[in-house]
Protein backbone atom coordinates (compact mmCIF):
# COMPACT_ATOMS: atom_id res chain seq x y z
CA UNK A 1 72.46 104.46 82.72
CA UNK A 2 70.88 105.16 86.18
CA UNK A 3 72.52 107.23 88.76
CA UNK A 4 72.09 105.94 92.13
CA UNK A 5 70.85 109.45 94.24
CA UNK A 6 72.62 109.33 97.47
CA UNK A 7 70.42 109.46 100.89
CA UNK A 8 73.44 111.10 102.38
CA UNK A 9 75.89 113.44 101.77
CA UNK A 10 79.62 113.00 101.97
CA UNK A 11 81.24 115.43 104.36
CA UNK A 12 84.13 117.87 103.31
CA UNK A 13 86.85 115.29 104.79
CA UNK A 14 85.23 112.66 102.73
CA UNK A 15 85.60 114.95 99.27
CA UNK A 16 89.20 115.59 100.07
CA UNK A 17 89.83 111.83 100.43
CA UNK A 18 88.15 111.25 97.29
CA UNK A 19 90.69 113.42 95.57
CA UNK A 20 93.61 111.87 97.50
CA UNK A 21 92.16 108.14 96.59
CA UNK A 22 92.09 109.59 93.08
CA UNK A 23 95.21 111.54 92.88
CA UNK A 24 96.85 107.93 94.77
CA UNK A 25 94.60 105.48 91.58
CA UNK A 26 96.65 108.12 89.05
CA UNK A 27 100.13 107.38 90.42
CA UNK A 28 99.56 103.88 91.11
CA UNK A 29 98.89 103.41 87.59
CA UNK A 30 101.89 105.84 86.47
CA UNK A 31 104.25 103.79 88.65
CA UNK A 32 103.07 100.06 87.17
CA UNK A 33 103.07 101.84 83.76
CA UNK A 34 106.96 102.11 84.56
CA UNK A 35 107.28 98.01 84.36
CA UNK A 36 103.75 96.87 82.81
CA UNK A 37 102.86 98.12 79.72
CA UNK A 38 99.05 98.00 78.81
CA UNK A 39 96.67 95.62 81.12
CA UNK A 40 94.37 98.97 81.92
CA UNK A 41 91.60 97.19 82.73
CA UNK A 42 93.35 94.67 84.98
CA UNK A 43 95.21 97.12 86.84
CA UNK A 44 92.04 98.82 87.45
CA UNK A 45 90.32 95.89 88.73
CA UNK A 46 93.21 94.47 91.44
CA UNK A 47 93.55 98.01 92.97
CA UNK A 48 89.41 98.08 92.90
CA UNK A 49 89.67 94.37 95.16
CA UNK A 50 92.59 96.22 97.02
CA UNK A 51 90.27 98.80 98.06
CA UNK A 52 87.48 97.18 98.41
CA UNK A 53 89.31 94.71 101.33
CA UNK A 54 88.90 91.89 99.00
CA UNK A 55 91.22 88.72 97.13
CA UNK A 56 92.24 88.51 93.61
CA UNK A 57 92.99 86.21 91.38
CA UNK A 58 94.77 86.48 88.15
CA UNK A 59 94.00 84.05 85.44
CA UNK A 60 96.30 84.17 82.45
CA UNK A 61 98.73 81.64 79.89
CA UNK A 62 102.38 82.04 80.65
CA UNK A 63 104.27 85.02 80.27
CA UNK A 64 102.01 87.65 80.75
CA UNK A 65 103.60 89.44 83.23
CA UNK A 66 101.21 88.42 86.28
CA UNK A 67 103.42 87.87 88.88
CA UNK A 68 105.49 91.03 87.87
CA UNK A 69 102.00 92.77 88.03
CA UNK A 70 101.52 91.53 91.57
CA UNK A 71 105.04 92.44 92.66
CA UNK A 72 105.21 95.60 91.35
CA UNK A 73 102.00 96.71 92.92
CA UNK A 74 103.85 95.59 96.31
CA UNK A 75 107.06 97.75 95.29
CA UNK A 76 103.84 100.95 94.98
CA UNK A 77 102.63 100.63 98.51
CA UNK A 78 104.64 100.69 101.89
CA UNK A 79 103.48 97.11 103.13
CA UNK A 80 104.96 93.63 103.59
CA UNK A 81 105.20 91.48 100.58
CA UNK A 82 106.05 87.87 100.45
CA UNK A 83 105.62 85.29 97.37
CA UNK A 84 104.92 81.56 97.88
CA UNK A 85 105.17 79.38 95.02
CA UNK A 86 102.29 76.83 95.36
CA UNK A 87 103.89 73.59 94.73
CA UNK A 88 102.13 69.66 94.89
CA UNK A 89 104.93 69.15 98.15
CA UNK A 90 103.83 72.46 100.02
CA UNK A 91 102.89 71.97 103.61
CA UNK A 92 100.39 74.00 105.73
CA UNK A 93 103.10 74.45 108.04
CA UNK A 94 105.50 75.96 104.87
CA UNK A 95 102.77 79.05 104.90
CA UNK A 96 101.56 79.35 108.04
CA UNK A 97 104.48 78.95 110.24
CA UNK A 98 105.29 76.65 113.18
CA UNK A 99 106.31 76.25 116.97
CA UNK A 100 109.77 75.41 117.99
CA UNK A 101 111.59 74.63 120.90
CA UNK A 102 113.93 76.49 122.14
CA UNK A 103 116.33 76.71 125.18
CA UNK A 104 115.84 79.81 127.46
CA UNK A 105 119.41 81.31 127.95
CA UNK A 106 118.26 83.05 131.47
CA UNK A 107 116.10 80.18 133.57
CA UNK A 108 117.53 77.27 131.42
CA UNK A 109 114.00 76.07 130.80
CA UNK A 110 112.37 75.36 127.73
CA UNK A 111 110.15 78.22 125.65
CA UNK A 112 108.05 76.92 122.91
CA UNK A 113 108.01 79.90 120.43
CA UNK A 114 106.11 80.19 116.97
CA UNK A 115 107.81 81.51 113.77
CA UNK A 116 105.64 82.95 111.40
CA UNK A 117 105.51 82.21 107.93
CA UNK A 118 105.34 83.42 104.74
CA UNK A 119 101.08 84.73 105.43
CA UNK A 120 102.44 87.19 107.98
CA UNK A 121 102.62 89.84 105.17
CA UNK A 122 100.43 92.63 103.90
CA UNK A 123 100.12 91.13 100.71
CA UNK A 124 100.47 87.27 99.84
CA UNK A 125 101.34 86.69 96.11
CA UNK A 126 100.20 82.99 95.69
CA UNK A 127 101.73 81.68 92.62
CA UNK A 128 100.28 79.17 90.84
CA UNK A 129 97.51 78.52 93.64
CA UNK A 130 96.14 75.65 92.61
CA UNK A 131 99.08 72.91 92.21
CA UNK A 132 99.14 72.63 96.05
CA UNK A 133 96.94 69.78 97.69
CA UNK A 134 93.67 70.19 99.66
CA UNK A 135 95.28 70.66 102.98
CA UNK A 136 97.17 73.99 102.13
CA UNK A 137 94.59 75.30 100.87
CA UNK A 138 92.55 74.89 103.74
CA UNK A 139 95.43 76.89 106.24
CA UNK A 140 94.88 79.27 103.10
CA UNK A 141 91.24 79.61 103.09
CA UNK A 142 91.56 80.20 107.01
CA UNK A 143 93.67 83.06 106.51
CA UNK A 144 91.73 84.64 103.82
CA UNK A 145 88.66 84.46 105.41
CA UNK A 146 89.19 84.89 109.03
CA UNK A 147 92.57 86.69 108.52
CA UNK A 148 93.91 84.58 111.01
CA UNK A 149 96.61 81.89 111.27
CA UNK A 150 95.81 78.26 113.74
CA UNK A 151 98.62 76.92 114.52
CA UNK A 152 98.06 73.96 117.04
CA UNK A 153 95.80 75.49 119.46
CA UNK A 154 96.51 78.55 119.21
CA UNK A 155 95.24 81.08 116.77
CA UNK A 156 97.20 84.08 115.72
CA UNK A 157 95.65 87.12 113.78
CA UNK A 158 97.36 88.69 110.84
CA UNK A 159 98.10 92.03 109.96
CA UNK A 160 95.73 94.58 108.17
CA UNK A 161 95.72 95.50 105.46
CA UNK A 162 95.58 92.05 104.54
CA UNK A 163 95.44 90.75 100.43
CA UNK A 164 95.91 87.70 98.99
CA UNK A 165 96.70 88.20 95.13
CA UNK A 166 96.73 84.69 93.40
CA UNK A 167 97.77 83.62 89.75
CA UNK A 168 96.72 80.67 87.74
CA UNK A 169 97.80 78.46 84.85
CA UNK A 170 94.30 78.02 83.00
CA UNK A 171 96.18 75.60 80.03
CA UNK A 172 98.02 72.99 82.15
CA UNK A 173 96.51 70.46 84.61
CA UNK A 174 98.57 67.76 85.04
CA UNK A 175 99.39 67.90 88.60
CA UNK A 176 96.88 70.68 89.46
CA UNK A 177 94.19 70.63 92.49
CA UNK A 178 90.80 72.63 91.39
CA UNK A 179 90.30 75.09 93.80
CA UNK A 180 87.12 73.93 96.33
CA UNK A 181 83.91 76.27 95.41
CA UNK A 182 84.60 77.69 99.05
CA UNK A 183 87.65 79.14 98.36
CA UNK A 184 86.89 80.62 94.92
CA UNK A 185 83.49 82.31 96.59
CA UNK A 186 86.55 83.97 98.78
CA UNK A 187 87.98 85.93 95.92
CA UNK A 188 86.39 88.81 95.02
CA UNK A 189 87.54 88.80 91.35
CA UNK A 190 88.38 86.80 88.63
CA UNK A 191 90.29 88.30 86.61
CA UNK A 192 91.55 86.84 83.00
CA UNK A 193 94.83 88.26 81.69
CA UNK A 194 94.94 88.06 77.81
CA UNK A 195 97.98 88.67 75.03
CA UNK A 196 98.41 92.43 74.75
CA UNK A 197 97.52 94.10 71.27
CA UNK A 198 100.35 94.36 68.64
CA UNK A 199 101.77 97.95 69.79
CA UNK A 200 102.13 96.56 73.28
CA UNK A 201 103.53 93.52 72.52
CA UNK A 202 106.38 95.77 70.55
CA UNK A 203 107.03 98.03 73.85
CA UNK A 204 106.71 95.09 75.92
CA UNK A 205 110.02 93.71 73.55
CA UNK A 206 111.76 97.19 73.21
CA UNK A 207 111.97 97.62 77.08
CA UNK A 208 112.57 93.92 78.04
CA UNK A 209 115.61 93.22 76.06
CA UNK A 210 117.21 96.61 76.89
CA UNK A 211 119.77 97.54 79.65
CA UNK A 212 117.59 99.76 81.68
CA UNK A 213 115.62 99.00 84.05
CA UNK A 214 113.09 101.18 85.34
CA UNK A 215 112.42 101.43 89.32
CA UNK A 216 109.50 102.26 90.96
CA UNK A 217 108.56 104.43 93.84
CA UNK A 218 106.03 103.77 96.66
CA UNK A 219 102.56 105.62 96.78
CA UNK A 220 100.67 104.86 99.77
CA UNK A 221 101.19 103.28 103.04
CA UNK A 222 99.31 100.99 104.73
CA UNK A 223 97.49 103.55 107.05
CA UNK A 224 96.27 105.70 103.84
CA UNK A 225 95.21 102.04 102.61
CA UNK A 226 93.00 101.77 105.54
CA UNK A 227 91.63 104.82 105.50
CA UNK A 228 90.52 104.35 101.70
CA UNK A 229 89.27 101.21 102.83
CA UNK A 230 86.88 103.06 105.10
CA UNK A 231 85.90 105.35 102.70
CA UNK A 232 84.76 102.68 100.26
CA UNK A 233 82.27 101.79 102.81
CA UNK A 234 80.58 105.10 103.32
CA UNK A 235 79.51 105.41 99.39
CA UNK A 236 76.08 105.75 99.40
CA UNK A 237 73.83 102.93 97.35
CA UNK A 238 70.14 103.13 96.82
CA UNK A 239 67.79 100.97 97.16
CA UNK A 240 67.28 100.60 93.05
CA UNK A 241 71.46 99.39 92.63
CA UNK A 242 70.94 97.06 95.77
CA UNK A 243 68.20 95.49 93.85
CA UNK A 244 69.74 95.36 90.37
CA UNK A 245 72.33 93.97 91.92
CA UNK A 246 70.20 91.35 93.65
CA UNK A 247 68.54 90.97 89.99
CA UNK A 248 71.64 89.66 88.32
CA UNK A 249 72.60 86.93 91.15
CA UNK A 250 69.43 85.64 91.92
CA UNK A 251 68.69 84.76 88.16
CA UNK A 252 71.66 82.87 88.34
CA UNK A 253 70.16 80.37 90.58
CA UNK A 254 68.15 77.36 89.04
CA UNK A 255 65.44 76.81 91.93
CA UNK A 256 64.39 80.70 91.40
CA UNK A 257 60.90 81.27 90.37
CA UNK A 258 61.79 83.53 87.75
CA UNK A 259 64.61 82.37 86.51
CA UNK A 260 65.47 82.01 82.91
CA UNK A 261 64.63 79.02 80.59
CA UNK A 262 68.40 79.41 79.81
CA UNK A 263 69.94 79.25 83.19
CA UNK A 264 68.31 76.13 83.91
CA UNK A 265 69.54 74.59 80.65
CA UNK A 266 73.02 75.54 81.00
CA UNK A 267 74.16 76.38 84.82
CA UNK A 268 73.96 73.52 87.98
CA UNK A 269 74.83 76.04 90.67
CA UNK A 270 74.47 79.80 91.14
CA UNK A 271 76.00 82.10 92.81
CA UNK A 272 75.80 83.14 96.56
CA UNK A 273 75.15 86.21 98.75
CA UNK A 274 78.74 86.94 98.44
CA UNK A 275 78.41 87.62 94.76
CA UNK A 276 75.96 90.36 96.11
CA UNK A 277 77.80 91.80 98.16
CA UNK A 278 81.55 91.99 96.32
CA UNK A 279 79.12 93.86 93.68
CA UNK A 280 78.29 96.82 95.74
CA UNK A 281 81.53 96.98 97.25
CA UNK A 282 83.24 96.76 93.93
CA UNK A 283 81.01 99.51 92.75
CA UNK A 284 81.72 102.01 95.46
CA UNK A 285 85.58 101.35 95.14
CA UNK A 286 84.90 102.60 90.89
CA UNK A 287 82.56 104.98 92.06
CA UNK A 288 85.29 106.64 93.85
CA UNK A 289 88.31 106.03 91.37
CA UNK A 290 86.59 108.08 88.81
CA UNK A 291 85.76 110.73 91.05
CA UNK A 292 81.92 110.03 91.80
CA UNK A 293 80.82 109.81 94.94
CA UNK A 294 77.62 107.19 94.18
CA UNK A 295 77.22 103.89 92.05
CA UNK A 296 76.02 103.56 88.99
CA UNK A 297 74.61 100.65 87.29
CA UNK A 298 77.32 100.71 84.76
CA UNK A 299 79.51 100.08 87.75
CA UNK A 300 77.72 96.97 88.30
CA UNK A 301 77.41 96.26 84.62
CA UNK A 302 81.77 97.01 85.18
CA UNK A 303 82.20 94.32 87.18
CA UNK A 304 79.53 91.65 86.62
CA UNK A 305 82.03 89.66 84.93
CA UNK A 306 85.02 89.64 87.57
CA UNK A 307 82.62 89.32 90.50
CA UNK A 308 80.60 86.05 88.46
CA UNK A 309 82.45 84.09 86.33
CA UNK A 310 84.01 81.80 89.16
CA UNK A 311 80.62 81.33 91.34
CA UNK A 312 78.84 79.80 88.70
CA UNK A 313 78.80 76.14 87.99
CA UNK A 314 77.78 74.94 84.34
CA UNK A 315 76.72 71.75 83.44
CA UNK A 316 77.39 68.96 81.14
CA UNK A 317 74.87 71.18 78.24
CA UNK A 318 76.54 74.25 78.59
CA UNK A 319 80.18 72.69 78.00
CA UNK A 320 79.15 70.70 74.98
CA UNK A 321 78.00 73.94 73.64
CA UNK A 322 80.69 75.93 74.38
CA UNK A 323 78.92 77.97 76.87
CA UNK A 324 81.17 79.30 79.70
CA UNK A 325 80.49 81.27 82.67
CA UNK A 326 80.70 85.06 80.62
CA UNK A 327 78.65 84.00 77.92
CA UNK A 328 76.10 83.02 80.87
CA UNK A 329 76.71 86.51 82.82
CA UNK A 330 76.65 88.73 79.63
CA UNK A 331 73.52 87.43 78.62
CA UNK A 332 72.09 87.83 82.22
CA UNK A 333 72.72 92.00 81.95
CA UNK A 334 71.03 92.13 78.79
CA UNK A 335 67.75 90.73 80.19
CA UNK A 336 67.88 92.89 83.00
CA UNK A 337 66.24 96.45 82.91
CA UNK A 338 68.19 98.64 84.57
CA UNK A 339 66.18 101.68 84.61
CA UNK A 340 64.38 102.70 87.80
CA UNK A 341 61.14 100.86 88.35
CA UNK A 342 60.89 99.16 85.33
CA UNK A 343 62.44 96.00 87.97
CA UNK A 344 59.70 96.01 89.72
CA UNK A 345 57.00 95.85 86.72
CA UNK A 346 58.50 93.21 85.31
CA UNK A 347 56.48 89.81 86.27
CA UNK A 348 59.43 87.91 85.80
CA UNK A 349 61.66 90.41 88.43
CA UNK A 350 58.31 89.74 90.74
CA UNK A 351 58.57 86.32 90.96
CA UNK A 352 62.26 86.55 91.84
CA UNK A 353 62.07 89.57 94.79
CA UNK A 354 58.88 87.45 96.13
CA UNK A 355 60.72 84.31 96.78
């Protein structure tokens, strides 16, 4: 593992809001723990994209508590929280809001007046995102790029912070709409809920058909989120993580020089600059949550997987060999050196920083 020297250092303000982002990642995961049992990693992942200012999606089979995740993380922080259930009938209008007409009591005239809708929140839990049609999704890609809202011709800005925290049926498609390439490169993480072990299961049945029900208490507010935001973005990176980093996503790309033989046999598309970027971001944000105040490469190493897996496109090959998108990304980190240096004596790793 290579430690990433910083070339500054932190001030004393910055260390004491590395303990209160830490003290804040303890009881965030103390008060889920009251509702969710297990899901570790996933927990630590969506408040990583929380901090980091990015998008999350939540990819899981039925009944594995993803929307009670999402909700529940509301219920910890001191922001607005609204829930849209993505349905084929849902109207860019049902999200975004619309004008109305209505009478002015005083002149007697007529106002034209917009009510907002439903993306007006802090956090957006979009449930099942992709069994609405193309033209939601485009009011939705607006907002969770731009973080505003165009509503005729006018275009109104939403509130910060600003999340959108989707879920996703991977087993059913009837009556689905794929998700555009677009939108997917707007979410920083894909992340894939599975069963819980057999001890977790049992809690999750012990609390769930008992009488009590536990409540949960807010931990931050959206002014502390902010501020943690900031902080994210002063974590040092050198230039060695910056160009691991640029190591794993550029092999992912067919028309690279040094490419490997296997990423031309099994992927069509790679991923983009974004992928880059939600990398080092996501790495600062874990950097922090476990006290440290620089990256690692086993922070990138972390998060390869949740950053990747949706910005890669495999072919017709790869599917009839049962090759998916982690395979491809797992195999990518172990052909990387990720020791200081040894990146730029590689001939392959030449070919690749030349181009």
């Amino acid at each position: 593992m290579t430690v990433d020297t910083p070339a500054f250092k932190l001030e004393d303000t910055d260390i004491a809001s590395i303990k209160k982002l830490q003290t804040a990642y303890k009881d965030l995961k103390h008060q889920l723990g009251r509702v969710i049992v297990g899901q570790d990693e996933v927990i630590e992942q969506l408040l990583i994209a929380m901090f980091s200012r990015g998008h999350c999606m939540l990819e899981g089979v039925p009944g594995l508590a993803k929307t009670l995740l999402i909700s529940s993380l509301a219920k910890c922080l001191s922001l607005d929280f609204s829930r849209i259930q993505f349905t084929p009938d849902l109207m860019p209008a049902d999200i975004t809001g619309t004008d109305f007409i209505e009478k002015n009591p005083i002149t007697g005239g007529i106002d034209l007046k917009f009510r907002p809708g439903p993306l007006f929140s802090n956090i957006v839990l979009a449930d099942e995102i992709n069994r609405t049609p193309p033209r939601t999704q485009a009011a939705l890609l607006e907002a969770m790029q731009e973080r505003t809202v165009s509503v005729g011709r006018v275009r109104h800005k939403l509130a910060s912070p600003f999340f959108v925290l989707a879920t996703q049926n991977p087993i059913e498609q009837e009556g689905t709409y794929p998700l555009p390439e677009a939108q997917l490169d707007r979410f920083m993480f894909k992340v894939f809920v599975t069963y819980p072990s057999f001890d977790e299961e049992f809690e999750i049945a012990r609390r769930t058909t008992a009488l009590q029900v536990e409540e949960i208490a807010p931990v931050l507010t959206g002014e502390h989120i902010l501020e943690l935001q900031n902080l994210v973005r002063k974590v040092p990176v050198s230039d060695h993580i910056i160009r691991y980093c640029l190591a794993i996503v550029r092999q992912t790309r067919i028309s690279e020089g040094g490419a490997p033989k296997f990423i031309r046999e099994w992927l069509s598309w790679g991923a983009g600059p974004r992928a880059v970027q939600n990398l080092i971001l996501g790495a600062k944000a874990r950097a922090l949550l476990n006290g440290r105040p620089h990256v690692t490469t086993e922070d990138i190493k972390k998060l390869a997987l949740p950053v990747m897996r949706h910005r890669l496109l495999t072919n017709f090959t790869a599917a009839s060999e049962g090759i998916t998108t982690d395979i491809v990304v797992k195999k990518i980190l172990e052909e990387t050196p990720d020791k200081e240096g040894d990146l730029e004596k590689d001939d392959r790793f030449k070919k690749i920083f030349a181009s």
